[in-house]
PDB file of N, CA and C in Angstrom:
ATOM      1  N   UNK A   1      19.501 -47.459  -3.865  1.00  0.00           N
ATOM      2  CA  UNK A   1      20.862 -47.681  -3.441  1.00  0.00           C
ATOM      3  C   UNK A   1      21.718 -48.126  -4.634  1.00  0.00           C
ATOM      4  N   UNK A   2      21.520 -48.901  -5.760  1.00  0.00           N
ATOM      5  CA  UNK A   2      22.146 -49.550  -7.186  1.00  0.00           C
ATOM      6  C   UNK A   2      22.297 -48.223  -7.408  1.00  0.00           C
ATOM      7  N   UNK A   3      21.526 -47.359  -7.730  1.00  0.00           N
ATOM      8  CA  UNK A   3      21.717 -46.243  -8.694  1.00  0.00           C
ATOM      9  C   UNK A   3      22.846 -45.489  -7.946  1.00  0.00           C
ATOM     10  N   UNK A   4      23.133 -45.386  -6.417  1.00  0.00           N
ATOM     11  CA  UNK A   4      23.843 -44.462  -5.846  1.00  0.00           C
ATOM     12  C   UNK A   4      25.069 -45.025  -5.775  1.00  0.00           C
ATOM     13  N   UNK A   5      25.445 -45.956  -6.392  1.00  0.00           N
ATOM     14  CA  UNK A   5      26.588 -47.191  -5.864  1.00  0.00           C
ATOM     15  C   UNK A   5      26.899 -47.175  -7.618  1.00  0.00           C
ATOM     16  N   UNK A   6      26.068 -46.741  -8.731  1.00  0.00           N
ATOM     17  CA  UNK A   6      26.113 -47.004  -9.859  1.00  0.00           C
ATOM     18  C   UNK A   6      26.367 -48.655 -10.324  1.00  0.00           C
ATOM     19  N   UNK A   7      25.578 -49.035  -9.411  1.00  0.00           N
ATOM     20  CA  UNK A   7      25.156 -50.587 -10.115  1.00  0.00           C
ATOM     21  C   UNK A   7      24.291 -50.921 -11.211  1.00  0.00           C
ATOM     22  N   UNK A   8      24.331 -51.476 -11.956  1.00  0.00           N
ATOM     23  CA  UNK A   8      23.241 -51.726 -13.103  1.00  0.00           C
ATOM     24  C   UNK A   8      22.426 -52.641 -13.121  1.00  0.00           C
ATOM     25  N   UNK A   9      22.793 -54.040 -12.310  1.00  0.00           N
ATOM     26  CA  UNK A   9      22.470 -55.161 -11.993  1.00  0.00           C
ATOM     27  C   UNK A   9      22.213 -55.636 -10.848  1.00  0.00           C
ATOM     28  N   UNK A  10      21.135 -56.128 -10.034  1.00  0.00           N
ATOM     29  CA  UNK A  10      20.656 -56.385  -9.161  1.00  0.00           C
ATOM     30  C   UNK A  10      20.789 -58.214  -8.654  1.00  0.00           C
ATOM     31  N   UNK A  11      21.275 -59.002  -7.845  1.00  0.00           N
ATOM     32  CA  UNK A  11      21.302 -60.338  -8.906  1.00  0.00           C
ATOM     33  C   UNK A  11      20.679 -60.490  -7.092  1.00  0.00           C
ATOM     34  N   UNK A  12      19.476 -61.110  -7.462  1.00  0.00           N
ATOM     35  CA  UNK A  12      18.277 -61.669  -6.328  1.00  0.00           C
ATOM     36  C   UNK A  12      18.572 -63.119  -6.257  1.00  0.00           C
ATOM     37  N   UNK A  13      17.708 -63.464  -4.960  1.00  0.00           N
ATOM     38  CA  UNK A  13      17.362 -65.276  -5.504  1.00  0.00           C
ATOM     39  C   UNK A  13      16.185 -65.421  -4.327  1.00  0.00           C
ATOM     40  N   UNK A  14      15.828 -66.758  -5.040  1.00  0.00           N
ATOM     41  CA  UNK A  14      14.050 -66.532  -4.880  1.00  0.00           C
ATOM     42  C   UNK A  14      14.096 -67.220  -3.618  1.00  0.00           C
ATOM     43  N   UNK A  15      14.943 -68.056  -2.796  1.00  0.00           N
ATOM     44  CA  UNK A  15      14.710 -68.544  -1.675  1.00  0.00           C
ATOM     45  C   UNK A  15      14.335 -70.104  -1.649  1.00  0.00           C
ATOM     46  N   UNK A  16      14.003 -70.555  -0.442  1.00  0.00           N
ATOM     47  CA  UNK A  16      13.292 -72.024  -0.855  1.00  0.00           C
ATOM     48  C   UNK A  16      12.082 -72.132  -0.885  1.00  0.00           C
ATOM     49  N   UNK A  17      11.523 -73.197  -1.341  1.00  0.00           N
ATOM     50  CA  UNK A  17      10.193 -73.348  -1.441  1.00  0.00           C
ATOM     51  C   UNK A  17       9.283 -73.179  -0.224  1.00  0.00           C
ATOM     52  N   UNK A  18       8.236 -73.194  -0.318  1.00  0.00           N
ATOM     53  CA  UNK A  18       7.541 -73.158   1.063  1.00  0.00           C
ATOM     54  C   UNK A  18       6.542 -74.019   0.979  1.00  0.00           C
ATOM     55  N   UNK A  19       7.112 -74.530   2.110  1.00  0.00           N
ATOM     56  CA  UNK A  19       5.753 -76.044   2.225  1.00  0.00           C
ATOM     57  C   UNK A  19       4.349 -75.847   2.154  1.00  0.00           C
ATOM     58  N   UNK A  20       3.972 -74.832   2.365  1.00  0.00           N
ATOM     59  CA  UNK A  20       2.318 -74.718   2.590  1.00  0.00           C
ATOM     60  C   UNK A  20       1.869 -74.152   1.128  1.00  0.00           C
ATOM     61  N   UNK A  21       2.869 -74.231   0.117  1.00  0.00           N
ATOM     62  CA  UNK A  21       2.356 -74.077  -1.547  1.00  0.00           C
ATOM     63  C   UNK A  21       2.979 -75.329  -2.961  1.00  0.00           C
ATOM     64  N   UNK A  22       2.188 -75.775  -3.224  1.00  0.00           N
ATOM     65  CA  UNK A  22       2.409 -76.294  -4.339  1.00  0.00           C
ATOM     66  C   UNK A  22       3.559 -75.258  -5.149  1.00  0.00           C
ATOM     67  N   UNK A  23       3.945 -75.859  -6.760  1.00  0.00           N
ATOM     68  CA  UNK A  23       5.100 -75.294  -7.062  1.00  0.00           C
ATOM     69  C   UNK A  23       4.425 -74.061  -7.699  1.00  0.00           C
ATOM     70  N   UNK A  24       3.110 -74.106  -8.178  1.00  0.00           N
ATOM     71  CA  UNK A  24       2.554 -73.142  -9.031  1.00  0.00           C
ATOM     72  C   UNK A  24       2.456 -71.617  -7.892  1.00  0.00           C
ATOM     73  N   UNK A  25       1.956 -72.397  -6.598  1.00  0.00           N
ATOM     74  CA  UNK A  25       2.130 -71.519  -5.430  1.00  0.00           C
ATOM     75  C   UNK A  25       3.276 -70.651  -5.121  1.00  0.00           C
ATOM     76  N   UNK A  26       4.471 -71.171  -5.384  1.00  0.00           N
ATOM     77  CA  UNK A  26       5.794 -70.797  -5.381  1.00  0.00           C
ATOM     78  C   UNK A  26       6.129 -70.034  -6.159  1.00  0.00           C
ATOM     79  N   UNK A  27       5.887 -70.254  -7.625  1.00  0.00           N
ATOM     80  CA  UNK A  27       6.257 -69.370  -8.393  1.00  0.00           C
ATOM     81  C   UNK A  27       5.484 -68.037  -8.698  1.00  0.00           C
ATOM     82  N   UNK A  28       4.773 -68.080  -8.247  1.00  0.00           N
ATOM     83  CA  UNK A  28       3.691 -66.856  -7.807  1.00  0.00           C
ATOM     84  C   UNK A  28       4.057 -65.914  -6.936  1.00  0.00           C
ATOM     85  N   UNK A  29       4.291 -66.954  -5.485  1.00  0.00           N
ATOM     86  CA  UNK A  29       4.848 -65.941  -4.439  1.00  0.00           C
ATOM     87  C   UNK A  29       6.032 -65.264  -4.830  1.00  0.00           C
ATOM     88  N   UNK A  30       6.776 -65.818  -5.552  1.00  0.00           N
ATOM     89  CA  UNK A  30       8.423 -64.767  -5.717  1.00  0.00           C
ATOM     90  C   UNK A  30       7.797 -64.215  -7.087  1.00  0.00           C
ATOM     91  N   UNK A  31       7.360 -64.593  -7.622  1.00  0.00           N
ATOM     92  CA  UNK A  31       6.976 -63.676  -8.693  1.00  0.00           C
ATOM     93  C   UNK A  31       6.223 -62.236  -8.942  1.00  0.00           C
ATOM     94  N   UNK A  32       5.260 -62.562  -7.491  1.00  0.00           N
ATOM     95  CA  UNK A  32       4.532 -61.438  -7.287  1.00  0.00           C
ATOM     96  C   UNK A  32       5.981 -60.703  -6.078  1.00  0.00           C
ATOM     97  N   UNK A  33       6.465 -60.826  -5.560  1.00  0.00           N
ATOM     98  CA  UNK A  33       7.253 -59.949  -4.657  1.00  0.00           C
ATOM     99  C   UNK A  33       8.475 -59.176  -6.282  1.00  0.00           C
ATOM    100  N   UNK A  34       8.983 -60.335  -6.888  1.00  0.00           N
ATOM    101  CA  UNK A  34      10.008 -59.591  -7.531  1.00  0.00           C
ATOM    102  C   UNK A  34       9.059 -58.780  -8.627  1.00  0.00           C
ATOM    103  N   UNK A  35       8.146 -58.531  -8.898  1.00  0.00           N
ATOM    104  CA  UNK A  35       7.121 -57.529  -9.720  1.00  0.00           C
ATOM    105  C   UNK A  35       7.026 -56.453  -9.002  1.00  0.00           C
ATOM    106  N   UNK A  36       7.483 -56.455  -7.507  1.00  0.00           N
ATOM    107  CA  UNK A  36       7.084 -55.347  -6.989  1.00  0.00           C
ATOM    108  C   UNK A  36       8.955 -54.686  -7.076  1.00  0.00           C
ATOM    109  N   UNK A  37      10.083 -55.816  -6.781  1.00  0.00           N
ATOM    110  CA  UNK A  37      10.903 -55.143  -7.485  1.00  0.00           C
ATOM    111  C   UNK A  37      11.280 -54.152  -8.250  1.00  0.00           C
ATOM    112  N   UNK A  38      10.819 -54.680  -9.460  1.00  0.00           N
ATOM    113  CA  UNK A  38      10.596 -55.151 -10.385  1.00  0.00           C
ATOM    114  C   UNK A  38      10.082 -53.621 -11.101  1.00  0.00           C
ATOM    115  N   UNK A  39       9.186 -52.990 -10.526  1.00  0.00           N
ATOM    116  CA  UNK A  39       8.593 -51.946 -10.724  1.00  0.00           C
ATOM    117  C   UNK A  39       9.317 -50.497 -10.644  1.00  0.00           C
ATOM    118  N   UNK A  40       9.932 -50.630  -9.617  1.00  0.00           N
ATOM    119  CA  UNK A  40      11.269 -49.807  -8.863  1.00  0.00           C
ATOM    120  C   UNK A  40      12.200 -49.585  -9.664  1.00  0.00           C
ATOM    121  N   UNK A  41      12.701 -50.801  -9.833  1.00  0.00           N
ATOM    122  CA  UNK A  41      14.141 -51.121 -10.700  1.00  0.00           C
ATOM    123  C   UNK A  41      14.022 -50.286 -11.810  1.00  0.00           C
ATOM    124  N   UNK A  42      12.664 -50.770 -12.738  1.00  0.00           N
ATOM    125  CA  UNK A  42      12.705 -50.284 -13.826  1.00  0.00           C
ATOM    126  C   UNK A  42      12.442 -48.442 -14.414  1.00  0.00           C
ATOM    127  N   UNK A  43      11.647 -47.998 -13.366  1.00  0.00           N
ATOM    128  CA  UNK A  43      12.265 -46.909 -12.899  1.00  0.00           C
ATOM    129  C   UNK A  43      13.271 -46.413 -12.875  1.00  0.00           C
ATOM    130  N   UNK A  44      14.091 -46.598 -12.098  1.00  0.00           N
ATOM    131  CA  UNK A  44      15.596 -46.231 -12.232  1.00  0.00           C
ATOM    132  C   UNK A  44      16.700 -46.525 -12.935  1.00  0.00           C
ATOM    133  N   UNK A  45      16.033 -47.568 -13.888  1.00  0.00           N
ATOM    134  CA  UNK A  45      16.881 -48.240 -14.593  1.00  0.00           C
ATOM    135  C   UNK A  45      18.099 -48.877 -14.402  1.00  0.00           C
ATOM    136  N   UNK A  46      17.437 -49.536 -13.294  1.00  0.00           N
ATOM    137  CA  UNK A  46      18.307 -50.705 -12.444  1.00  0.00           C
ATOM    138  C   UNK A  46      17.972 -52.594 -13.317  1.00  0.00           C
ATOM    139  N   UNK A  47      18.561 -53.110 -13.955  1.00  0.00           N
ATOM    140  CA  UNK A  47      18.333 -54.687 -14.338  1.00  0.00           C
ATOM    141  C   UNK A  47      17.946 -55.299 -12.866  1.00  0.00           C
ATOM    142  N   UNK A  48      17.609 -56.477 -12.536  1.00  0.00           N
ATOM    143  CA  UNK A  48      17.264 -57.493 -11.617  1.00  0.00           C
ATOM    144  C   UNK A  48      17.421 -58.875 -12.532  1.00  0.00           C
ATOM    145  N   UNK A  49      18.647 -59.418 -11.960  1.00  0.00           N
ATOM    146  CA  UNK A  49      19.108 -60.580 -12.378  1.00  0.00           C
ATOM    147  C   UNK A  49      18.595 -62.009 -11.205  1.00  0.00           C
ATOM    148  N   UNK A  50      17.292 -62.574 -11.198  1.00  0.00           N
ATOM    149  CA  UNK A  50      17.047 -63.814 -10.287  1.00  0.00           C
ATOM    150  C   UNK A  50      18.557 -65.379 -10.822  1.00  0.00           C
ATOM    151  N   UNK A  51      19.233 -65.318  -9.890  1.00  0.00           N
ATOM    152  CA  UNK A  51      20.242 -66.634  -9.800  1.00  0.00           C
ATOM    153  C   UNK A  51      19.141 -68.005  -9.630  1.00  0.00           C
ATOM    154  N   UNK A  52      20.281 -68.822 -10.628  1.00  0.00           N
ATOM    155  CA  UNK A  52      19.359 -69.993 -10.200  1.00  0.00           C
ATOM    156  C   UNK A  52      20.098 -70.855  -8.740  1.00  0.00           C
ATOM    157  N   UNK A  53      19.432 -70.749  -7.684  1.00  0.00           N
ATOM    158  CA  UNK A  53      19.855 -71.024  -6.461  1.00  0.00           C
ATOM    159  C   UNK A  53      18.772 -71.639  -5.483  1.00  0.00           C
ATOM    160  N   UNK A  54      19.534 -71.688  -4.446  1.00  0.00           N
ATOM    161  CA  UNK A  54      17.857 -72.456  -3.162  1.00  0.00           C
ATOM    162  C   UNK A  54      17.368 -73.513  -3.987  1.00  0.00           C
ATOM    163  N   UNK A  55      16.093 -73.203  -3.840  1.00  0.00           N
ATOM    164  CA  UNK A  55      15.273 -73.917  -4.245  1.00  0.00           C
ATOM    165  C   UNK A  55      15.015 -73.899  -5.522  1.00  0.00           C
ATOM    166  N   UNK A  56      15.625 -72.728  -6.555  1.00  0.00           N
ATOM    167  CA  UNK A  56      15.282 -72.273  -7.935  1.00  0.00           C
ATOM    168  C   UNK A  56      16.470 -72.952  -9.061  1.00  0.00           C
ATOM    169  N   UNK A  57      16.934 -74.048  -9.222  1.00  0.00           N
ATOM    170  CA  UNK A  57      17.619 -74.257  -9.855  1.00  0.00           C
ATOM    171  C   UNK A  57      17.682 -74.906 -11.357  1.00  0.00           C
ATOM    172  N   UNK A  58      16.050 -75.437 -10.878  1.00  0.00           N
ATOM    173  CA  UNK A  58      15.735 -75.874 -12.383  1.00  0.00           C
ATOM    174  C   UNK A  58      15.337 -74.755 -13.312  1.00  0.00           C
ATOM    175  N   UNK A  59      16.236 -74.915 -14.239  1.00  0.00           N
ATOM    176  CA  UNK A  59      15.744 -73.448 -15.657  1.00  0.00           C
ATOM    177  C   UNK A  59      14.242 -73.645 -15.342  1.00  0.00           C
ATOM    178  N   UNK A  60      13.408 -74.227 -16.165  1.00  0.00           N
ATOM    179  CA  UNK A  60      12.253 -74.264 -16.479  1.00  0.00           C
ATOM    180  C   UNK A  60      11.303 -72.972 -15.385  1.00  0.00           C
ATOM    181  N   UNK A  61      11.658 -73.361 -14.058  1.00  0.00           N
ATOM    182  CA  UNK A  61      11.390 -73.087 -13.154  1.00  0.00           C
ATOM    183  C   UNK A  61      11.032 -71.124 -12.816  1.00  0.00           C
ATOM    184  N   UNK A  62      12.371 -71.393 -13.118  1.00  0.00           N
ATOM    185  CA  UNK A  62      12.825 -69.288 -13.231  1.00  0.00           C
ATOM    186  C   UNK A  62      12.172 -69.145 -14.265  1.00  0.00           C
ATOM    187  N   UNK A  63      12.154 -69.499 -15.494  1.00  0.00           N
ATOM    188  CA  UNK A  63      11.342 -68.784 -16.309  1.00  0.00           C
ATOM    189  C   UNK A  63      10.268 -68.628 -15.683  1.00  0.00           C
ATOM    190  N   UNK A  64       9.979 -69.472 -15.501  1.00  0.00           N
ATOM    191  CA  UNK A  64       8.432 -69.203 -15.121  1.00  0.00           C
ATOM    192  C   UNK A  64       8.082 -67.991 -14.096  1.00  0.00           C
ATOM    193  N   UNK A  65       9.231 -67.975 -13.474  1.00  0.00           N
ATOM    194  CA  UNK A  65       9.193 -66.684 -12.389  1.00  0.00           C
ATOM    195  C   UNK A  65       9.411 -65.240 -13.321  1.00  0.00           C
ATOM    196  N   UNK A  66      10.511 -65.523 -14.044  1.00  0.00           N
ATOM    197  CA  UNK A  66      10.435 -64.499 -14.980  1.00  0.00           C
ATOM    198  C   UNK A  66       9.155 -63.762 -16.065  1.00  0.00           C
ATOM    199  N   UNK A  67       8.895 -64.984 -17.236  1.00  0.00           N
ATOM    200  CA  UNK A  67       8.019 -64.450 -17.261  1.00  0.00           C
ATOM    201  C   UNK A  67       6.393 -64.103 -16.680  1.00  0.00           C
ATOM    202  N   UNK A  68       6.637 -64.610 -15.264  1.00  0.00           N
ATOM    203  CA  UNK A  68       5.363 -64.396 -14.895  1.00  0.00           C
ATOM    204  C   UNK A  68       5.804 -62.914 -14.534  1.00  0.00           C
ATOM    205  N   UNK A  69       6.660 -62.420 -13.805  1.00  0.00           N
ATOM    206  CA  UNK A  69       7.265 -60.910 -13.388  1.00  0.00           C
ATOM    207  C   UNK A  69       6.989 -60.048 -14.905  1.00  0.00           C
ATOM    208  N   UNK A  70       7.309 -60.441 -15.898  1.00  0.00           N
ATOM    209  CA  UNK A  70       6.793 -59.703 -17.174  1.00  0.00           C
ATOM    210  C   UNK A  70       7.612 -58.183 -17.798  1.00  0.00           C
ATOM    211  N   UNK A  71       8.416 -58.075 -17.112  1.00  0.00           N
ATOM    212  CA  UNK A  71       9.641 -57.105 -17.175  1.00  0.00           C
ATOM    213  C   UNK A  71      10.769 -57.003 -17.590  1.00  0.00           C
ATOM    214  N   UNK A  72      11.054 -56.240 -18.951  1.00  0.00           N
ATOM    215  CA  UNK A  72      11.851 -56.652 -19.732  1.00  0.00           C
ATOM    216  C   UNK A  72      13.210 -56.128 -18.983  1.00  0.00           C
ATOM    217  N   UNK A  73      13.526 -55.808 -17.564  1.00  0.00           N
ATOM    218  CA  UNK A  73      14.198 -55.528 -17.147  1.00  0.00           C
ATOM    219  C   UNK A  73      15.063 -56.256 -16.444  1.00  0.00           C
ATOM    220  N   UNK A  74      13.684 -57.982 -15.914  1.00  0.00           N
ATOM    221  CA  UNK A  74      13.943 -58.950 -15.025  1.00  0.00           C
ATOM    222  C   UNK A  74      14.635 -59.858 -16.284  1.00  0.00           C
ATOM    223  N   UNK A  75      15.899 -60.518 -16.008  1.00  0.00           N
ATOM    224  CA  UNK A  75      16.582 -61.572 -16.334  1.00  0.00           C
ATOM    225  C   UNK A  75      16.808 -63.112 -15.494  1.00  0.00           C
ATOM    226  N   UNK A  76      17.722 -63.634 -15.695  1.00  0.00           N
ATOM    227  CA  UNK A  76      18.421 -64.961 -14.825  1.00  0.00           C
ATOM    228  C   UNK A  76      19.613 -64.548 -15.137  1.00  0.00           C
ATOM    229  N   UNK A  77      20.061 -65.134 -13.499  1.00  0.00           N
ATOM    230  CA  UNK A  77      21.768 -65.536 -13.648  1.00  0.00           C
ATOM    231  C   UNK A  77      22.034 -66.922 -13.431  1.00  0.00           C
ATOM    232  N   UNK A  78      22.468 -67.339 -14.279  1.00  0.00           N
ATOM    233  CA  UNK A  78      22.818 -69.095 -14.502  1.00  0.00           C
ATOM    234  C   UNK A  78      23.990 -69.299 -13.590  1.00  0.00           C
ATOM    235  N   UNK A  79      23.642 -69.479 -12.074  1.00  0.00           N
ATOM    236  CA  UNK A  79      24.839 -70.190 -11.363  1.00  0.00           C
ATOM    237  C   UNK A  79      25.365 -71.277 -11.987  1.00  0.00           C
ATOM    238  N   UNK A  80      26.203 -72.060 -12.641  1.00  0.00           N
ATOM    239  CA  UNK A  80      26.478 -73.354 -12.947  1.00  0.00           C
ATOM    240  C   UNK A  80      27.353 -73.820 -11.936  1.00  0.00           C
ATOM    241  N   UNK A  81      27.557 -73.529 -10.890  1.00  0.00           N
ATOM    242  CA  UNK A  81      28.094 -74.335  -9.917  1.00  0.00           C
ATOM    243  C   UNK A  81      27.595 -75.076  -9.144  1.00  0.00           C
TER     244      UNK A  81
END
């Protein structure tokens, strides 16, 4: 749908945490879903920008989602609000 809309940028957000995982748990679960993104995107040569939002607001945090996703396609968008 980005490509048919000629979007370039995708801007996701990872949601809140989920109680039944530690944080390492967390960053796994969105990490492994936006890899599957992630896979797509880059294909079509669509970017995927994760916002820092919800539950994801500490930098440290997204990276970690990022580079666990491993895709030089996946970025951050720095809400500062």
């Amino acid at each position: 749908m980005a490509t048919a809309i000629e979007c370039p940028v995708l801007r996701v957000f990872g949601g809140g945490f989920s109680d039944a995982l530690d944080l390492d748990g967390n960053i796994e679960r969105v990490s492994g879903r936006l890899r599957k993104v992630a896979e797509h995107a880059d294909a079509v040569g669509v970017k995927i920008a994760m916002e820092t939002h919800d539950s994801w607001t500490q930098g440290s945090n997204v990276k970690a989602v990022i580079d666990a996703v491993n895709s030089p396609n996946v970025g951050a968008c720095w809400d500062v609000g």
